[in-house]
C-alpha atoms as a PDB file:
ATOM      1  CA  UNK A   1      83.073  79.678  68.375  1.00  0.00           C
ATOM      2  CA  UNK A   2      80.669  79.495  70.725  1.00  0.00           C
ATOM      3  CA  UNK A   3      77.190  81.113  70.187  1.00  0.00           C
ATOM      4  CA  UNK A   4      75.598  82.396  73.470  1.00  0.00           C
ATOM      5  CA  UNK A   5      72.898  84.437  74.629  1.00  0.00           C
ATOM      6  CA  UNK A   6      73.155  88.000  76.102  1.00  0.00           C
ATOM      7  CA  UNK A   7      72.167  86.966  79.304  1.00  0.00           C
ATOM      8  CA  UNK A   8      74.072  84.058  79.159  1.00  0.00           C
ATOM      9  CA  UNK A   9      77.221  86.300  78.503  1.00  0.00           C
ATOM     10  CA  UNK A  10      76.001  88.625  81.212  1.00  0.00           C
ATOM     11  CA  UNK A  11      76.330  85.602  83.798  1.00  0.00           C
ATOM     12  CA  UNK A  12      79.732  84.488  82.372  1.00  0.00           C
ATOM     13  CA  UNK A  13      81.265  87.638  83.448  1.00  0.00           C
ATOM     14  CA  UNK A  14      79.216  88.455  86.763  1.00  0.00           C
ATOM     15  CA  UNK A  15      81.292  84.824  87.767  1.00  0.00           C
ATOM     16  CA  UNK A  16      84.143  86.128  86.093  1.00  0.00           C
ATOM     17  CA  UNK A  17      83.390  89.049  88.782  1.00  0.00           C
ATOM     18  CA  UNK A  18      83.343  86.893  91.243  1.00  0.00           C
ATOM     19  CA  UNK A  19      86.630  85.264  90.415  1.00  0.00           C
ATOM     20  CA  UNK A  20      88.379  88.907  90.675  1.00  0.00           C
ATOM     21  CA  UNK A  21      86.667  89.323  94.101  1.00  0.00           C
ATOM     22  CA  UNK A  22      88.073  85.854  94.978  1.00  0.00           C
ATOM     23  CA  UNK A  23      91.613  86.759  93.955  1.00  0.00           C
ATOM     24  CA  UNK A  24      91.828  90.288  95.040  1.00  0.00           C
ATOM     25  CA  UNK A  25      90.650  88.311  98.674  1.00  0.00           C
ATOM     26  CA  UNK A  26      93.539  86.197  97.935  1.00  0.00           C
ATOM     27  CA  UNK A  27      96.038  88.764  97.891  1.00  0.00           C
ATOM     28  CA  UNK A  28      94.989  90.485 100.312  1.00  0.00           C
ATOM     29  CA  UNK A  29      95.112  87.885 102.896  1.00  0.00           C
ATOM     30  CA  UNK A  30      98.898  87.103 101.696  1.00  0.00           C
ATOM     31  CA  UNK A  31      99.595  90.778 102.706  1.00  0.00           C
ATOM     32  CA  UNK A  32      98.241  90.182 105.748  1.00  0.00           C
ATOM     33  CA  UNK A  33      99.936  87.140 106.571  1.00  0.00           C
ATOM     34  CA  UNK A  34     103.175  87.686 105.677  1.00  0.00           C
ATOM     35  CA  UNK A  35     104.949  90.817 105.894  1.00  0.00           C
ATOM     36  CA  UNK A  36     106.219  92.746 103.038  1.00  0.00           C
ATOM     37  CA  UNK A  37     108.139  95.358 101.089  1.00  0.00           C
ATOM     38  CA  UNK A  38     106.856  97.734  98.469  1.00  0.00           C
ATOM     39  CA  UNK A  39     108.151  96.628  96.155  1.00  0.00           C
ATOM     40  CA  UNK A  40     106.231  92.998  96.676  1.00  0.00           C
ATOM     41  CA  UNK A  41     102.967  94.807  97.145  1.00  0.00           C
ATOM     42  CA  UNK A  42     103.838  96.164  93.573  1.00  0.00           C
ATOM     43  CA  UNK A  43     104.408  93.336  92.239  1.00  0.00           C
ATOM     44  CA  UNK A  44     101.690  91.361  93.346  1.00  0.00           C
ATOM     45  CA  UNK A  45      99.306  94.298  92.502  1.00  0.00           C
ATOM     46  CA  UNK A  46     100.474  93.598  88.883  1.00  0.00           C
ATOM     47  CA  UNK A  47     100.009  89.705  89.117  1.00  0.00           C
ATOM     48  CA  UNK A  48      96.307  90.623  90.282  1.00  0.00           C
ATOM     49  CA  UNK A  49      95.738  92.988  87.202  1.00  0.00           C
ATOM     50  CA  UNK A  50      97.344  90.439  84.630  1.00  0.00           C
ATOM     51  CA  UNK A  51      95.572  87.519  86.189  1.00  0.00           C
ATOM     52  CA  UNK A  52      91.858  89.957  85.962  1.00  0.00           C
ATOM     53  CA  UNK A  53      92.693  91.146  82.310  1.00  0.00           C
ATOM     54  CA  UNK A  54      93.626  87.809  81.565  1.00  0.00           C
ATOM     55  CA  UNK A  55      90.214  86.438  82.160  1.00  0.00           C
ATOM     56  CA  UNK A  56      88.329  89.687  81.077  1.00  0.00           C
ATOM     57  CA  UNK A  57      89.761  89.625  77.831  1.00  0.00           C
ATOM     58  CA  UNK A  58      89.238  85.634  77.521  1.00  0.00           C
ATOM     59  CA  UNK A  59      86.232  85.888  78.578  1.00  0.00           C
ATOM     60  CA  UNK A  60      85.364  88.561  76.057  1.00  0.00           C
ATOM     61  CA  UNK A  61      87.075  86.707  73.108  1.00  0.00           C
ATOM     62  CA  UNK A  62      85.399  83.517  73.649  1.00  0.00           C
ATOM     63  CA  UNK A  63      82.503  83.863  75.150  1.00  0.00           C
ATOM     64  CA  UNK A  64      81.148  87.005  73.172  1.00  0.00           C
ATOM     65  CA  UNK A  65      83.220  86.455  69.760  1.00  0.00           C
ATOM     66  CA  UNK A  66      85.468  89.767  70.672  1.00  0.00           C
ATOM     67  CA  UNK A  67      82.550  91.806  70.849  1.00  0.00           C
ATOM     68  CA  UNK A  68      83.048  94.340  73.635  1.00  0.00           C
ATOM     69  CA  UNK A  69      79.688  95.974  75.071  1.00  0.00           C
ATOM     70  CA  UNK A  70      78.973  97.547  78.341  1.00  0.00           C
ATOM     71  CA  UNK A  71      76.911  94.669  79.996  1.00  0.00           C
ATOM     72  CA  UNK A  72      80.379  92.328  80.216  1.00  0.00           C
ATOM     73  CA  UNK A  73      81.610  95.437  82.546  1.00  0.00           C
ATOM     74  CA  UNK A  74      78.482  96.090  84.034  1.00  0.00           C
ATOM     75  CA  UNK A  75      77.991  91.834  84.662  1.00  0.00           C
ATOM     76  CA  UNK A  76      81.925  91.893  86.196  1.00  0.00           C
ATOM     77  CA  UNK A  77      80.950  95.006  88.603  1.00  0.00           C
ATOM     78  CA  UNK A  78      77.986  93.402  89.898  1.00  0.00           C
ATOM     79  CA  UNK A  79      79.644  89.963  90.142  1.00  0.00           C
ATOM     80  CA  UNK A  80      82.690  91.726  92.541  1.00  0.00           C
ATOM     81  CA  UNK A  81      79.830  93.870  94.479  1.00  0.00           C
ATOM     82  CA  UNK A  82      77.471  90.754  95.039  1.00  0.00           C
ATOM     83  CA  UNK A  83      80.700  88.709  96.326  1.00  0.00           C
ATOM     84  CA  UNK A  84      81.822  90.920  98.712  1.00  0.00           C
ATOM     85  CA  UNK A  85      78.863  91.816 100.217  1.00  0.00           C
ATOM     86  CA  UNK A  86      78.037  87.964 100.602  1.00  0.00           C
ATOM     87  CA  UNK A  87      80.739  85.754 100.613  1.00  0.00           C
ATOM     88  CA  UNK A  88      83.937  87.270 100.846  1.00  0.00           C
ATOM     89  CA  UNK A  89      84.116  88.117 104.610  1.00  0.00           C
ATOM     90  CA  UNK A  90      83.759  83.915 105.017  1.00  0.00           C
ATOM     91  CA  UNK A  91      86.076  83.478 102.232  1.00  0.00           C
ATOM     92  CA  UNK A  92      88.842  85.651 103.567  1.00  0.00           C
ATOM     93  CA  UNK A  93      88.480  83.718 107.242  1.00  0.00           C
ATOM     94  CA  UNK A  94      88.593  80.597 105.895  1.00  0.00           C
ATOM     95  CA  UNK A  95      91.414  81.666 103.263  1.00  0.00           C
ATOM     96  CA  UNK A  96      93.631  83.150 106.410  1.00  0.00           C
ATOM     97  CA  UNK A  97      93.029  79.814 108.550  1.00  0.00           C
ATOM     98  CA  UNK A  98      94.594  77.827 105.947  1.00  0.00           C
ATOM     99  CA  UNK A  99      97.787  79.786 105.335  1.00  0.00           C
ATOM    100  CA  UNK A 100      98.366  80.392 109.196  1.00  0.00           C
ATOM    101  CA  UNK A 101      97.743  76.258 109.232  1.00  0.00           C
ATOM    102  CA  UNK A 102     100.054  76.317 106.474  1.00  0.00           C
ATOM    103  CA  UNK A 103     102.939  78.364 107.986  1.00  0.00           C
ATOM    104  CA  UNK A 104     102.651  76.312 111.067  1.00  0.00           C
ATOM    105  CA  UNK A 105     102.974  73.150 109.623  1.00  0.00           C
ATOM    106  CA  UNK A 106     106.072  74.706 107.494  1.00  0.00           C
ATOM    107  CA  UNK A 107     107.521  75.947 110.582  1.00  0.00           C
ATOM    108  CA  UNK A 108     108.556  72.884 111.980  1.00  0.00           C
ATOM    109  CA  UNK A 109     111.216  72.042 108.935  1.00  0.00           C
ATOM    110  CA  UNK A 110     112.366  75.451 108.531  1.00  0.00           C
ATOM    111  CA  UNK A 111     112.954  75.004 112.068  1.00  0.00           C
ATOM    112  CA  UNK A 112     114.791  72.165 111.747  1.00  0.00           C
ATOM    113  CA  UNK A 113     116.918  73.452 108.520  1.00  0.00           C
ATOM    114  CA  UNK A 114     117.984  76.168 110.134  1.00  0.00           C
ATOM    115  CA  UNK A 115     119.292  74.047 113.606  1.00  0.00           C
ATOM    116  CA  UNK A 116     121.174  72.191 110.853  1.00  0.00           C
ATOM    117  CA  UNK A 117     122.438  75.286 109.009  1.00  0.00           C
ATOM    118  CA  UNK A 118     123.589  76.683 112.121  1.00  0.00           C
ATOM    119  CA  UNK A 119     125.364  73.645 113.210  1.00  0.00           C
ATOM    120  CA  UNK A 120     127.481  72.942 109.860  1.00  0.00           C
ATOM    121  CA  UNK A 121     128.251  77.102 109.831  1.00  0.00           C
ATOM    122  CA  UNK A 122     129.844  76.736 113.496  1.00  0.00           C
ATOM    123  CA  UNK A 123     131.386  73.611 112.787  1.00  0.00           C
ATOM    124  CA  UNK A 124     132.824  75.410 109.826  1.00  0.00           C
ATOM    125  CA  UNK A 125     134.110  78.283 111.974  1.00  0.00           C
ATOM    126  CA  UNK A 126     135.432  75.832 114.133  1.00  0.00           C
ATOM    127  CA  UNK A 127     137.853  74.317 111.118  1.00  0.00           C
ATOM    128  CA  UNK A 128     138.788  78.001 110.071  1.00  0.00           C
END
């Protein structure tokens, strides 16, 4: 194991805060992009809180030997506060940008699929 400083810990999980922030971002930009039941917003609120236990509990069993103390929490709060009062508006912008670039760019075969689908389907009709 791994032998590291208080401190050191401390800044371990303020970026592990900062990963949360990043993927809570994430998901929230997928609800905005792309509309969806509640029952996907429930699942993808548990994918966010496996994903952040995930690396809280990593975090805590290898970088501070399974030793839980109040500065990891403390270090993960002020990691998510810092990131979204800095970053995170930029992040989400840029984030958004790329998956409407994204669904653009996958437009054009699903376009083209569904021309084809609709083709064979009447051409089956046609038969039958």
């Amino acid at each position: 194991m791994y032998n590291f400083s208080q401190e050191q810990v401390f800044i371990f999980f303020f970026i592990i805060g900062i990963i949360i922030g990043c993927i809570f971002d994430f998901f929230k930009v997928l609800r905005k992009s792309f509309k969806s039941s509640d029952i996907i917003t429930f699942i993808e609120d548990i994918i966010f809180l496996i994903i952040s236990a995930f690396l809280i509990i990593t975090g805590i069993i290898k970088l501070n030997n399974g030793e839980v103390r109040f500065f990891l929490f403390l270090g993960i709060f002020f990691g998510v506060l810092v990131y979204s009062l800095t970053i995170s508006n930029l992040y989400v912008i840029i984030l958004y940008t790329f998956v409407e670039l994204c669904k653009k760019i996958l437009k054009i075969p699903f376009c083209c699929l569904k021309t084809v689908f609709i083709q064979v389907k009447s051409a089956i009709k046609k038969d039958f």
